[in-house]
PDB file of N, CA and C in Angstrom:
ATOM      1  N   UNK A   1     198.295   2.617  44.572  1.00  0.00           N
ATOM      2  CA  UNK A   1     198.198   1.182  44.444  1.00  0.00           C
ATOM      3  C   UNK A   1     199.435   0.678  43.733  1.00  0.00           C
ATOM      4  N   UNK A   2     199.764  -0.167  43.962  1.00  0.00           N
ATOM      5  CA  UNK A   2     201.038  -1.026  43.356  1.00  0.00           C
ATOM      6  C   UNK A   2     200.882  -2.621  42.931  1.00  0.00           C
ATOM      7  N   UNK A   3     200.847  -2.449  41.671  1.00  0.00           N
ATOM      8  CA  UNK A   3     199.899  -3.635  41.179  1.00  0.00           C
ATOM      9  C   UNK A   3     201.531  -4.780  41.223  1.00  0.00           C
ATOM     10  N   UNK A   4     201.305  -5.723  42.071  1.00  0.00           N
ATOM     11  CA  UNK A   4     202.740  -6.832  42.123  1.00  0.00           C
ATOM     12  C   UNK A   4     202.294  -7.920  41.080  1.00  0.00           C
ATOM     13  N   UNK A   5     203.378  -8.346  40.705  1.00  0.00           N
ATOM     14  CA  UNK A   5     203.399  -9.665  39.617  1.00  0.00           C
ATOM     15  C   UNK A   5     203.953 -10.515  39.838  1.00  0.00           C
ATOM     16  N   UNK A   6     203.881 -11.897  39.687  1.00  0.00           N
ATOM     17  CA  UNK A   6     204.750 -12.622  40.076  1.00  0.00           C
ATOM     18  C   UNK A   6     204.689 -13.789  38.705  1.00  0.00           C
ATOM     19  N   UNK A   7     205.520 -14.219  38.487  1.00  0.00           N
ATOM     20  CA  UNK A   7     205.811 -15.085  37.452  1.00  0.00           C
ATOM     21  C   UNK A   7     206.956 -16.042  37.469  1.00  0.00           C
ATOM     22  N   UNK A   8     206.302 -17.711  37.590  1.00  0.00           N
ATOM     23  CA  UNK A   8     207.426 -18.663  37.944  1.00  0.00           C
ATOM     24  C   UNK A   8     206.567 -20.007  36.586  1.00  0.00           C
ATOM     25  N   UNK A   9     207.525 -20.974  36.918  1.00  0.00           N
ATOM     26  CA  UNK A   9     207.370 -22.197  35.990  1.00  0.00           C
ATOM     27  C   UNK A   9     207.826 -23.018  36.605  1.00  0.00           C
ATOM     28  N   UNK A  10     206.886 -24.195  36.708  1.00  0.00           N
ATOM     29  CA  UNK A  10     206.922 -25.683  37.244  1.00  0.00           C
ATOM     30  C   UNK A  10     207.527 -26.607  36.182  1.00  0.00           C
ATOM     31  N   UNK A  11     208.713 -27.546  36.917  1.00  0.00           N
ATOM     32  CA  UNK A  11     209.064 -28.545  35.862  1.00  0.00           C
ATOM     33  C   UNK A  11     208.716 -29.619  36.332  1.00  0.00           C
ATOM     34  N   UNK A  12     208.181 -30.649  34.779  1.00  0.00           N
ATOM     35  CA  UNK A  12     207.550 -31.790  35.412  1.00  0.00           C
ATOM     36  C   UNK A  12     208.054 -32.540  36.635  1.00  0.00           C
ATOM     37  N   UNK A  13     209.377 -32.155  36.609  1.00  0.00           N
ATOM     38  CA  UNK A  13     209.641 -33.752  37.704  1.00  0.00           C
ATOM     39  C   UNK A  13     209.517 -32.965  39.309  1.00  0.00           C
ATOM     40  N   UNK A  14     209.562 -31.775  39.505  1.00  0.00           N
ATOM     41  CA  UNK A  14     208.391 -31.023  41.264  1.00  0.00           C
ATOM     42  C   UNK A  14     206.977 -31.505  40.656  1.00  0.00           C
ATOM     43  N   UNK A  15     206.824 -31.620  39.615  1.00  0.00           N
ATOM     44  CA  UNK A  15     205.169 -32.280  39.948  1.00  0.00           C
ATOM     45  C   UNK A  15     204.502 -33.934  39.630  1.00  0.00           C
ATOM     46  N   UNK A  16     205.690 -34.485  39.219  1.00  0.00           N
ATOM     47  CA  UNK A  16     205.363 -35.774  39.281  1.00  0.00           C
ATOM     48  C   UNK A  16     204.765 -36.686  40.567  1.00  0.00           C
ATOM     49  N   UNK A  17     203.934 -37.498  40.289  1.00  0.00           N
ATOM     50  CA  UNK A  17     204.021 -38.839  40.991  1.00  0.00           C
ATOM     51  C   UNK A  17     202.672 -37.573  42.246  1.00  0.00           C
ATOM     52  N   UNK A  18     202.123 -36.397  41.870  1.00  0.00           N
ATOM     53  CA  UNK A  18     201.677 -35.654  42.900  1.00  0.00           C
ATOM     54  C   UNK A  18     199.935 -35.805  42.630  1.00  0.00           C
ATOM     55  N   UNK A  19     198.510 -36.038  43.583  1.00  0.00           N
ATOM     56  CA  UNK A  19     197.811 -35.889  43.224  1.00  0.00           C
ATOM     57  C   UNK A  19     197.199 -34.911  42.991  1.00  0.00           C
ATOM     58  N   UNK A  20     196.074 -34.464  42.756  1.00  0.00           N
ATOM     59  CA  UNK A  20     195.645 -33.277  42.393  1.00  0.00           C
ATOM     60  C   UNK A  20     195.502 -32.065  43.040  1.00  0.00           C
ATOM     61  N   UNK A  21     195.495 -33.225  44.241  1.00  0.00           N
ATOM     62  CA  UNK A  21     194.780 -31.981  45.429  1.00  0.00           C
ATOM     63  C   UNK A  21     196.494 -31.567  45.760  1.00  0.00           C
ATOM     64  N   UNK A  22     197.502 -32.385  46.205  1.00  0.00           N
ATOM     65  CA  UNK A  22     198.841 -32.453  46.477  1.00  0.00           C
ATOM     66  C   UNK A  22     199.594 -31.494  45.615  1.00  0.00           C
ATOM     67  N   UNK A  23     199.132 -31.384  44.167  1.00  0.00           N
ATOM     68  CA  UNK A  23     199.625 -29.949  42.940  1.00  0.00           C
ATOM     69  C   UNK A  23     199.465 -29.015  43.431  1.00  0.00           C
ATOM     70  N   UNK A  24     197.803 -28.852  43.324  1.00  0.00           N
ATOM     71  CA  UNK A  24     196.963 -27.740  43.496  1.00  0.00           C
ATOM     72  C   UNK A  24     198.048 -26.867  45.304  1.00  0.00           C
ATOM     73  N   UNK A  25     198.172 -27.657  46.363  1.00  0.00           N
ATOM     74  CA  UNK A  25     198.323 -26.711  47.315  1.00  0.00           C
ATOM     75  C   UNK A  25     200.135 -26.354  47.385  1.00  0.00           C
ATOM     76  N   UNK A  26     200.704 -27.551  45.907  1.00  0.00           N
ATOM     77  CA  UNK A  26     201.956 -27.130  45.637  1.00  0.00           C
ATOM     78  C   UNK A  26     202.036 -25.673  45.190  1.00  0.00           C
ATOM     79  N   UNK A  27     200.632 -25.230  43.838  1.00  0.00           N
ATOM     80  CA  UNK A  27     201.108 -24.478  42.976  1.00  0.00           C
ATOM     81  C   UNK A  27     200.514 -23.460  43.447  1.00  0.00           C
ATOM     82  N   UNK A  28     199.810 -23.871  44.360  1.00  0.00           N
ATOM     83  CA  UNK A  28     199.253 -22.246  45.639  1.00  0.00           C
ATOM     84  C   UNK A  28     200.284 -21.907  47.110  1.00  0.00           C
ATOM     85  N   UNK A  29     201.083 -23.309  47.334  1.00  0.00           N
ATOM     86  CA  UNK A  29     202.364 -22.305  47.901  1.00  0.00           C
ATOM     87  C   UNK A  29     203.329 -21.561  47.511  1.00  0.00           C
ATOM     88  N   UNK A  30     203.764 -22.043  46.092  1.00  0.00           N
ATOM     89  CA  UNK A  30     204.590 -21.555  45.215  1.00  0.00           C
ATOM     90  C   UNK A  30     204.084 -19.930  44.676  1.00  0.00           C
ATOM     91  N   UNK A  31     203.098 -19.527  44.534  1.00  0.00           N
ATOM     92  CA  UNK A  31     201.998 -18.525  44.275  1.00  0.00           C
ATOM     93  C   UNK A  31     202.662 -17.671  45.778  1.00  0.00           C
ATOM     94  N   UNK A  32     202.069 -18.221  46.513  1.00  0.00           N
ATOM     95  CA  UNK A  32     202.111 -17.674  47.863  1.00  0.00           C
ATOM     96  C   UNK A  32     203.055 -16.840  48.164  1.00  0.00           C
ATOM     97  N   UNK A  33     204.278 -17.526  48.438  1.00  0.00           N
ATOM     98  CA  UNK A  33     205.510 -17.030  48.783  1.00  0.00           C
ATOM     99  C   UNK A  33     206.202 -16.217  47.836  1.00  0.00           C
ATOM    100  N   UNK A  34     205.981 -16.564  46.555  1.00  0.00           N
ATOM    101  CA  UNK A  34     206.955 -15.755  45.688  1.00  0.00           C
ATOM    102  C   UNK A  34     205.890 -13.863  45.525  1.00  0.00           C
ATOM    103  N   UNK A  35     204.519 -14.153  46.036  1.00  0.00           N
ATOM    104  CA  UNK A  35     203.500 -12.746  45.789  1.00  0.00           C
ATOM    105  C   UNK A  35     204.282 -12.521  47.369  1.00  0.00           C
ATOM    106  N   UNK A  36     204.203 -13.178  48.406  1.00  0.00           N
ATOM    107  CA  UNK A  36     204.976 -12.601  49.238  1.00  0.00           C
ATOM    108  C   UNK A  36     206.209 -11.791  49.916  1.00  0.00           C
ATOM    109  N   UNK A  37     207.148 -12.485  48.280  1.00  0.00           N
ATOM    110  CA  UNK A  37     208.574 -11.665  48.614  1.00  0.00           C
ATOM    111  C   UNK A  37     208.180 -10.497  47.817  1.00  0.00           C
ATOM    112  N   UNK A  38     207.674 -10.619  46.625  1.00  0.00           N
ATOM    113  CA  UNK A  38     207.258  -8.881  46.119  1.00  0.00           C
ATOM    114  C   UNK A  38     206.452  -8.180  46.828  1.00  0.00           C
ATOM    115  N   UNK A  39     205.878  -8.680  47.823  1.00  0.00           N
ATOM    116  CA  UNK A  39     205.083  -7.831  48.890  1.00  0.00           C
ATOM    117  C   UNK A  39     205.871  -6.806  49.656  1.00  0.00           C
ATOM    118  N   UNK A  40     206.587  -7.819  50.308  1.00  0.00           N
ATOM    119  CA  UNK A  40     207.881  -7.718  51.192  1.00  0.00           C
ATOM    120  C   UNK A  40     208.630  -6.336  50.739  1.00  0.00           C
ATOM    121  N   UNK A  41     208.848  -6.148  48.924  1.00  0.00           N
ATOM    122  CA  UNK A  41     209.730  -5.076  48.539  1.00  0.00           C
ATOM    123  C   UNK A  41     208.656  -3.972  48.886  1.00  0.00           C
ATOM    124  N   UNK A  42     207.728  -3.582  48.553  1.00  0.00           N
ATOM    125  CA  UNK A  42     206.914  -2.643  48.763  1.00  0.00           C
ATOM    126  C   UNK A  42     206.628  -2.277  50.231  1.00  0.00           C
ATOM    127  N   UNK A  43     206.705  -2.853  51.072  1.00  0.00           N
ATOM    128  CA  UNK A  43     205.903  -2.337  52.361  1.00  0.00           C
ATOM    129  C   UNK A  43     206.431  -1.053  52.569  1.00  0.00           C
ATOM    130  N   UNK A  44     207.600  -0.679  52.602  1.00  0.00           N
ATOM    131  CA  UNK A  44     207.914   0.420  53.494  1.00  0.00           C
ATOM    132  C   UNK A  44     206.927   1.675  52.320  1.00  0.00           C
ATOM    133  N   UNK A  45     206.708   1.409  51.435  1.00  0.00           N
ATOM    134  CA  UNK A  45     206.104   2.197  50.150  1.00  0.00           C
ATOM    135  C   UNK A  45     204.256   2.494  50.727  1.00  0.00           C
ATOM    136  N   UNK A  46     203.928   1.609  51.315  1.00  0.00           N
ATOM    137  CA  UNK A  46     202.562   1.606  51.587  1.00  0.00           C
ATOM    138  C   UNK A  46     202.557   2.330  52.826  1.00  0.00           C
ATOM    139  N   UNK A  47     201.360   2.490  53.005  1.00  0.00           N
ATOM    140  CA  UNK A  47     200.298   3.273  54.076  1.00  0.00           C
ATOM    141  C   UNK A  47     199.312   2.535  54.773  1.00  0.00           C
ATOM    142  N   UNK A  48     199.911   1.033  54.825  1.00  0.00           N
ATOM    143  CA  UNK A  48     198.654   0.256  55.747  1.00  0.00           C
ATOM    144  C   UNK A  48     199.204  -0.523  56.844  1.00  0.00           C
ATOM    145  N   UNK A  49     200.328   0.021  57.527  1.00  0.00           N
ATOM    146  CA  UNK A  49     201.003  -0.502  58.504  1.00  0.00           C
ATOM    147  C   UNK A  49     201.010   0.763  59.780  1.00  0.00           C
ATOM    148  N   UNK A  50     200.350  -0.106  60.550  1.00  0.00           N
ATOM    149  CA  UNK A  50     200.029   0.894  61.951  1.00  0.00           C
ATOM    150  C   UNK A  50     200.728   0.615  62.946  1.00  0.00           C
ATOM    151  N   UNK A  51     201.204   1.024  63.567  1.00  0.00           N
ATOM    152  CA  UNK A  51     202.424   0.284  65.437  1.00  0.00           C
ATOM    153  C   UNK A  51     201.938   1.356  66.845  1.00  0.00           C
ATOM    154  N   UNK A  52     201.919   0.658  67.166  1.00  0.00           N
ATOM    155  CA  UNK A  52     201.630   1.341  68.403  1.00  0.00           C
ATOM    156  C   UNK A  52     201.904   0.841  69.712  1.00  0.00           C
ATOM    157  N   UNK A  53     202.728   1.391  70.612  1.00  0.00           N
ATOM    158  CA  UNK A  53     203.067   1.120  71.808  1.00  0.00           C
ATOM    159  C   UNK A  53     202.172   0.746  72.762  1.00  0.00           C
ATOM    160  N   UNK A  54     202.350  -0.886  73.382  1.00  0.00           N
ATOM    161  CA  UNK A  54     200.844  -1.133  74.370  1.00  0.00           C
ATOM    162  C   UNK A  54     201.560  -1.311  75.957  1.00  0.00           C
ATOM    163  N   UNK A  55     201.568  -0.168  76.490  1.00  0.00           N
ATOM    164  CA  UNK A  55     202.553   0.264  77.757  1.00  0.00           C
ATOM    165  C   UNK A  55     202.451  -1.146  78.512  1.00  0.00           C
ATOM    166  N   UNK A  56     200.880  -1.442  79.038  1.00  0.00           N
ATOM    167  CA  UNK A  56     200.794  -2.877  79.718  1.00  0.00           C
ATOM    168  C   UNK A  56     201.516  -3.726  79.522  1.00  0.00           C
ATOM    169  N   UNK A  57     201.439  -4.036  78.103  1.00  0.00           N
ATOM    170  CA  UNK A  57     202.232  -5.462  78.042  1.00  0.00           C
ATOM    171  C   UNK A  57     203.663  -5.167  77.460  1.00  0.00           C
ATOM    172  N   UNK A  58     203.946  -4.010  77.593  1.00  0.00           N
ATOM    173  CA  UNK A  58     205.517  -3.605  77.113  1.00  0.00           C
ATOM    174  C   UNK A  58     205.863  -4.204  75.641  1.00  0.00           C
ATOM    175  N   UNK A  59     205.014  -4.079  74.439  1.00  0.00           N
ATOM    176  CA  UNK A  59     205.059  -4.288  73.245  1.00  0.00           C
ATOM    177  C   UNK A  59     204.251  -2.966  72.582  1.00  0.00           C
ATOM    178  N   UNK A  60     204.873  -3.943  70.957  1.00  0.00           N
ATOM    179  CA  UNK A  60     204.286  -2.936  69.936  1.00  0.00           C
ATOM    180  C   UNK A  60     203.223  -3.784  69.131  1.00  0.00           C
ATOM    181  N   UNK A  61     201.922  -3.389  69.101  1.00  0.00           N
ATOM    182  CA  UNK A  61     200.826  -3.957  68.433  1.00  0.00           C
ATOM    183  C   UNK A  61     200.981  -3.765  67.180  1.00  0.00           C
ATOM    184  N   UNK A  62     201.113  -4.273  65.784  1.00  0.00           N
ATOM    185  CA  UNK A  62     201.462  -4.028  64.748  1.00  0.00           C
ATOM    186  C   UNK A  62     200.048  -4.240  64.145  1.00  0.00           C
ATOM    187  N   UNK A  63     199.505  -3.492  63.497  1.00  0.00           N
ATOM    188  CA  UNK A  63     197.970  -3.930  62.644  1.00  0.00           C
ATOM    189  C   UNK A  63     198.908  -3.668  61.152  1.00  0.00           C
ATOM    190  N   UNK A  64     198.342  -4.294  60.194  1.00  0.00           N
ATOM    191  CA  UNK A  64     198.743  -4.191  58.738  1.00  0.00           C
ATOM    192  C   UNK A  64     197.363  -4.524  57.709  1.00  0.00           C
ATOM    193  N   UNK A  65     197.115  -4.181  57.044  1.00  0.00           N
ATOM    194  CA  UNK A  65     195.444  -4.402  56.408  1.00  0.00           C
ATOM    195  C   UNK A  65     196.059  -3.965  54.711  1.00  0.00           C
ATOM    196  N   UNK A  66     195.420  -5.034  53.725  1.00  0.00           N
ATOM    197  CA  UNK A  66     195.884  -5.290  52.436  1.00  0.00           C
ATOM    198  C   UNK A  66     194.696  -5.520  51.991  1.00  0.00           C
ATOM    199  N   UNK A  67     194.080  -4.848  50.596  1.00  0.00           N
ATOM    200  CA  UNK A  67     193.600  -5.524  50.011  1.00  0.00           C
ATOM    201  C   UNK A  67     193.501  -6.243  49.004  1.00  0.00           C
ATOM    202  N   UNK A  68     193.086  -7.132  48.479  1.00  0.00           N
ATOM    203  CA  UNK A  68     193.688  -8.205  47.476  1.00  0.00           C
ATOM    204  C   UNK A  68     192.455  -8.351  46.493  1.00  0.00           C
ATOM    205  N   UNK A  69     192.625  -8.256  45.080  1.00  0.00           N
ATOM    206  CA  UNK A  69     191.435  -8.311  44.257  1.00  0.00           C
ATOM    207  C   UNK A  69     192.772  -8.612  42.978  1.00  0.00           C
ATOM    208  N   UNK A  70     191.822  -8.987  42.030  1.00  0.00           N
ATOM    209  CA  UNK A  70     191.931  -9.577  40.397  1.00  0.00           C
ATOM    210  C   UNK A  70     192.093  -8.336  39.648  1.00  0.00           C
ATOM    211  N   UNK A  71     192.733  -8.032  38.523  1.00  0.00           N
ATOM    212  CA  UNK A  71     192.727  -7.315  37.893  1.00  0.00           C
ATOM    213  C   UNK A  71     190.459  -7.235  37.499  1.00  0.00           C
ATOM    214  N   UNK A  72     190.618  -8.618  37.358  1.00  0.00           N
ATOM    215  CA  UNK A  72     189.152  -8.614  36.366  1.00  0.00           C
ATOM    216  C   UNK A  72     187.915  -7.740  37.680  1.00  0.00           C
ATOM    217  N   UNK A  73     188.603  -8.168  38.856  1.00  0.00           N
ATOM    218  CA  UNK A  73     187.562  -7.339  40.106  1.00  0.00           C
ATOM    219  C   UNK A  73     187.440  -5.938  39.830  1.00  0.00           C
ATOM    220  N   UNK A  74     188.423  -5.243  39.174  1.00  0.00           N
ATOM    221  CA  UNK A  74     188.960  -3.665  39.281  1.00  0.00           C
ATOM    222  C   UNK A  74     188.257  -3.313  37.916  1.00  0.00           C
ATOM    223  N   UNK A  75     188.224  -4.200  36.922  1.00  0.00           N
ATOM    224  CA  UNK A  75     187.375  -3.652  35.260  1.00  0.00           C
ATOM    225  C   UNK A  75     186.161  -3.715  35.332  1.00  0.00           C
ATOM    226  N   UNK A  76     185.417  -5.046  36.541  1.00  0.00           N
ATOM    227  CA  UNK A  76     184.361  -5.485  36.580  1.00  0.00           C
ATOM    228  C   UNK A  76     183.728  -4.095  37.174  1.00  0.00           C
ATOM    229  N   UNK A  77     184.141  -3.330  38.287  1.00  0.00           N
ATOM    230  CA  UNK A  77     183.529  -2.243  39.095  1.00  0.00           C
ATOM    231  C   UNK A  77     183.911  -1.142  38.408  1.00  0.00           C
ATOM    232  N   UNK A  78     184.771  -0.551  37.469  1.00  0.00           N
ATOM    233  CA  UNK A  78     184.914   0.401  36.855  1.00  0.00           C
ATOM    234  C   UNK A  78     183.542  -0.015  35.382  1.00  0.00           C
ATOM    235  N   UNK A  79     183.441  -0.803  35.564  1.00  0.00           N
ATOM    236  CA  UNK A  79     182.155  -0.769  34.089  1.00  0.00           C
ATOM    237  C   UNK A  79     180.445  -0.898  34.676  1.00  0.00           C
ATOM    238  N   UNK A  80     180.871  -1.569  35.806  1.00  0.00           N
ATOM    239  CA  UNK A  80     179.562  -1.229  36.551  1.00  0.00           C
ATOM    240  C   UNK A  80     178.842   0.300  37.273  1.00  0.00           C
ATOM    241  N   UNK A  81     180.372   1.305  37.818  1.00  0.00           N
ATOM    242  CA  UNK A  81     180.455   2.654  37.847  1.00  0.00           C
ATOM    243  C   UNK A  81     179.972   3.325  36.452  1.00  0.00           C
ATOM    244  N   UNK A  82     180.611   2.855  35.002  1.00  0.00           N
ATOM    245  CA  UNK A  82     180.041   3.435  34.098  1.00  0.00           C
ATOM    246  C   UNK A  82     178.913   3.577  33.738  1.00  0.00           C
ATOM    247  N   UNK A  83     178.484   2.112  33.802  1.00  0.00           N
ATOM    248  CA  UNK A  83     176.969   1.858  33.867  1.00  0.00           C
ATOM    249  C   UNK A  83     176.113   3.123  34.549  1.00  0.00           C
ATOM    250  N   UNK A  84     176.332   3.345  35.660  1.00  0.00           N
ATOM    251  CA  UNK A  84     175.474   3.806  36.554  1.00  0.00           C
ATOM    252  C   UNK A  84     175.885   5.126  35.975  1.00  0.00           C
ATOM    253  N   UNK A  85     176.703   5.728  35.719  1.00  0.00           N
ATOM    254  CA  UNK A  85     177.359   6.809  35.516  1.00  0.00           C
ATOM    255  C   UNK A  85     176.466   7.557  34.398  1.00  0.00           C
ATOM    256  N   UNK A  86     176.167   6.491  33.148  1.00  0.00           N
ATOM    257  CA  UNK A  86     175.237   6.759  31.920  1.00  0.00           C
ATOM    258  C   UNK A  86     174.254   6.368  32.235  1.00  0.00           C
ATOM    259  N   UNK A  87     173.805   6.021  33.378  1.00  0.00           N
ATOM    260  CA  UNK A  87     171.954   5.926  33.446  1.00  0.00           C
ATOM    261  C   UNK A  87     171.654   7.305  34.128  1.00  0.00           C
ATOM    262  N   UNK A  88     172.953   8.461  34.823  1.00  0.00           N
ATOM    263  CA  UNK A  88     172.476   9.656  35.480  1.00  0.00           C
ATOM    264  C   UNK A  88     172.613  11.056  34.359  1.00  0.00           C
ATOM    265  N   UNK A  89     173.128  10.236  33.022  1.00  0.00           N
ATOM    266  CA  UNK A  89     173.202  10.798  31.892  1.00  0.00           C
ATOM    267  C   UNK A  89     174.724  11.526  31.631  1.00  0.00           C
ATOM    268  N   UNK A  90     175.651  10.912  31.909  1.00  0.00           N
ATOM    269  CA  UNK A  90     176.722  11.884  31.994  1.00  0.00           C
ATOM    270  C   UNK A  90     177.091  11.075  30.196  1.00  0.00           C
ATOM    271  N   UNK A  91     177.871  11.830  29.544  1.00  0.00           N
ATOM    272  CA  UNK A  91     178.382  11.338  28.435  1.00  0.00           C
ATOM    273  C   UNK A  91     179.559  10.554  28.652  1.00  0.00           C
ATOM    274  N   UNK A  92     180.203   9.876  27.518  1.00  0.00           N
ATOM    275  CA  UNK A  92     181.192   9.358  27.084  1.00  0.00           C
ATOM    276  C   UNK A  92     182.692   9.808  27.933  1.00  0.00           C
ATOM    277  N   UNK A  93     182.811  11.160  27.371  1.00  0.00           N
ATOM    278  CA  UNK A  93     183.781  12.061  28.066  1.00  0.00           C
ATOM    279  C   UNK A  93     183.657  12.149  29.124  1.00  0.00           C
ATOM    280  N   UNK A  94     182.545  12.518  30.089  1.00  0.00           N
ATOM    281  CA  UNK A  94     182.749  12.328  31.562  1.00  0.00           C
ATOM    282  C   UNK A  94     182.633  11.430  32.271  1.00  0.00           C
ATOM    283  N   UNK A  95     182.277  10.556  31.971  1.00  0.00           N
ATOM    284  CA  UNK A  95     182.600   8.775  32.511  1.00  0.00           C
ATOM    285  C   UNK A  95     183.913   8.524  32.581  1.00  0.00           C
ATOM    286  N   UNK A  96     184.524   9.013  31.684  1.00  0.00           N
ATOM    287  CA  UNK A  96     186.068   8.513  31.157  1.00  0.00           C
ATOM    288  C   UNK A  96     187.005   9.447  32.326  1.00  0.00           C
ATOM    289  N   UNK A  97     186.397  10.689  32.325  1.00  0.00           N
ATOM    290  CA  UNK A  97     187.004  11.740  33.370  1.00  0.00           C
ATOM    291  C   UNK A  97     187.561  11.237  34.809  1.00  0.00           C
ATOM    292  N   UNK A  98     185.832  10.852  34.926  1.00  0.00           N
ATOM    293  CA  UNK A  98     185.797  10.243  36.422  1.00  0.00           C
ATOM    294  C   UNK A  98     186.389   9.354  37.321  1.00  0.00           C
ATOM    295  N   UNK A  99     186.269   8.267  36.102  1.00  0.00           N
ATOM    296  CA  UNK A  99     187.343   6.969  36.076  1.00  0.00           C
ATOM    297  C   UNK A  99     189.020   7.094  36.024  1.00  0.00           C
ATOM    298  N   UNK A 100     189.090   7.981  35.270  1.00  0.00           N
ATOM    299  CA  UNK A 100     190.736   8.812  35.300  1.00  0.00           C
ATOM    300  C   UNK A 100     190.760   9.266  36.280  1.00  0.00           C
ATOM    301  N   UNK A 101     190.201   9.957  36.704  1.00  0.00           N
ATOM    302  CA  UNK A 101     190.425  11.350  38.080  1.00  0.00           C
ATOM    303  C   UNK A 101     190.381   9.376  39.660  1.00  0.00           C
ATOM    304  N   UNK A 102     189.777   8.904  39.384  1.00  0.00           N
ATOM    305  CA  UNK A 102     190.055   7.641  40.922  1.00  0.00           C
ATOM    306  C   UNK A 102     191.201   6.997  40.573  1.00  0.00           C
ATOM    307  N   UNK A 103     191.661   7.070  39.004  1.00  0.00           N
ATOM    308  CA  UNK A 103     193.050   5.881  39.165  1.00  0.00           C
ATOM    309  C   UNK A 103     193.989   7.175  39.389  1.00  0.00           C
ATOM    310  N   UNK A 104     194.208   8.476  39.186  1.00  0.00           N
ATOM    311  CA  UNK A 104     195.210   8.997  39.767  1.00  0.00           C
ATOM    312  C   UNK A 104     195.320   9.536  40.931  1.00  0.00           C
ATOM    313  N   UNK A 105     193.994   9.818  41.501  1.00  0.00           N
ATOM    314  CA  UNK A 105     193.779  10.068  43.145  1.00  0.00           C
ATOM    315  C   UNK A 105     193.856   8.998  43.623  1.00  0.00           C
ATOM    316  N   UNK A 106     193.725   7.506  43.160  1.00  0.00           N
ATOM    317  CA  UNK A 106     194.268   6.458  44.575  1.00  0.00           C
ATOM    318  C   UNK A 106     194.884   5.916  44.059  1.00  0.00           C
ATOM    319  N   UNK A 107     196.032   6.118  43.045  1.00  0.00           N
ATOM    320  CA  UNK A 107     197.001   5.671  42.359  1.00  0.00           C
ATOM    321  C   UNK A 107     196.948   4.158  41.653  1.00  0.00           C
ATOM    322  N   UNK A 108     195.737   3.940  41.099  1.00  0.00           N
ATOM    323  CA  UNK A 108     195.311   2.834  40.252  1.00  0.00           C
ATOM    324  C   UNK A 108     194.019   1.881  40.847  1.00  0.00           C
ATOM    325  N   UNK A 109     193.583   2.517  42.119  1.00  0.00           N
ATOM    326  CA  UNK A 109     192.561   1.933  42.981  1.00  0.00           C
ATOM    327  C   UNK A 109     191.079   2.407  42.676  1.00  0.00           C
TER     328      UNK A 109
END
């Protein structure tokens, strides 16, 4: 997994004179594109880009599949795993194991 970041700052006068709704889909294109160019650096790094030759139509079908979650999505299901983990009685230490052993087998996933 390759956790991307993106970090920018709006100055008042791109957001003047704008209504709310008019901000809001400013500061979600701005979001957009800039998570997009750090996307962009990683692809050749990932494993979710498929091609395949479609003889009929003399092209290449490209499938690409991403998934997208919150840091808080990834703590929320690692404490709900724990949960369950100490109701089958495992201790402290092997909860912690387990949870270690999935972030380095799917490299933070």
């Amino acid at each position: 997994m390759i956790e991307i970041d993106f970090n920018t700052n709006i100055t008042q006068d791109k957001i003047k004179g704008q209504s709310a709704d008019e901000l809001e889909d400013f500061i979600a294109s701005e979001i957009a594109y800039g998570l997009s160019v750090e996307m962009k650096k990683h692809i050749d790094e990932m494993s979710f880009i498929d091609m395949q030759w479609n003889e009929e139509e003399e092209r290449f079908d490209i499938t690409a599949e991403l998934v997208l979650c919150s840091k808080q999505d990834i703590v929320t299901n690692a404490e709900i795993q724990a949960q369950l983990m100490a109701n089958y009685g495992l201790t402290e230490e092997q909860i912690l194991n387990v949870l270690e052993t999935q972030l380095i087998d799917n490299k933070g996933f």
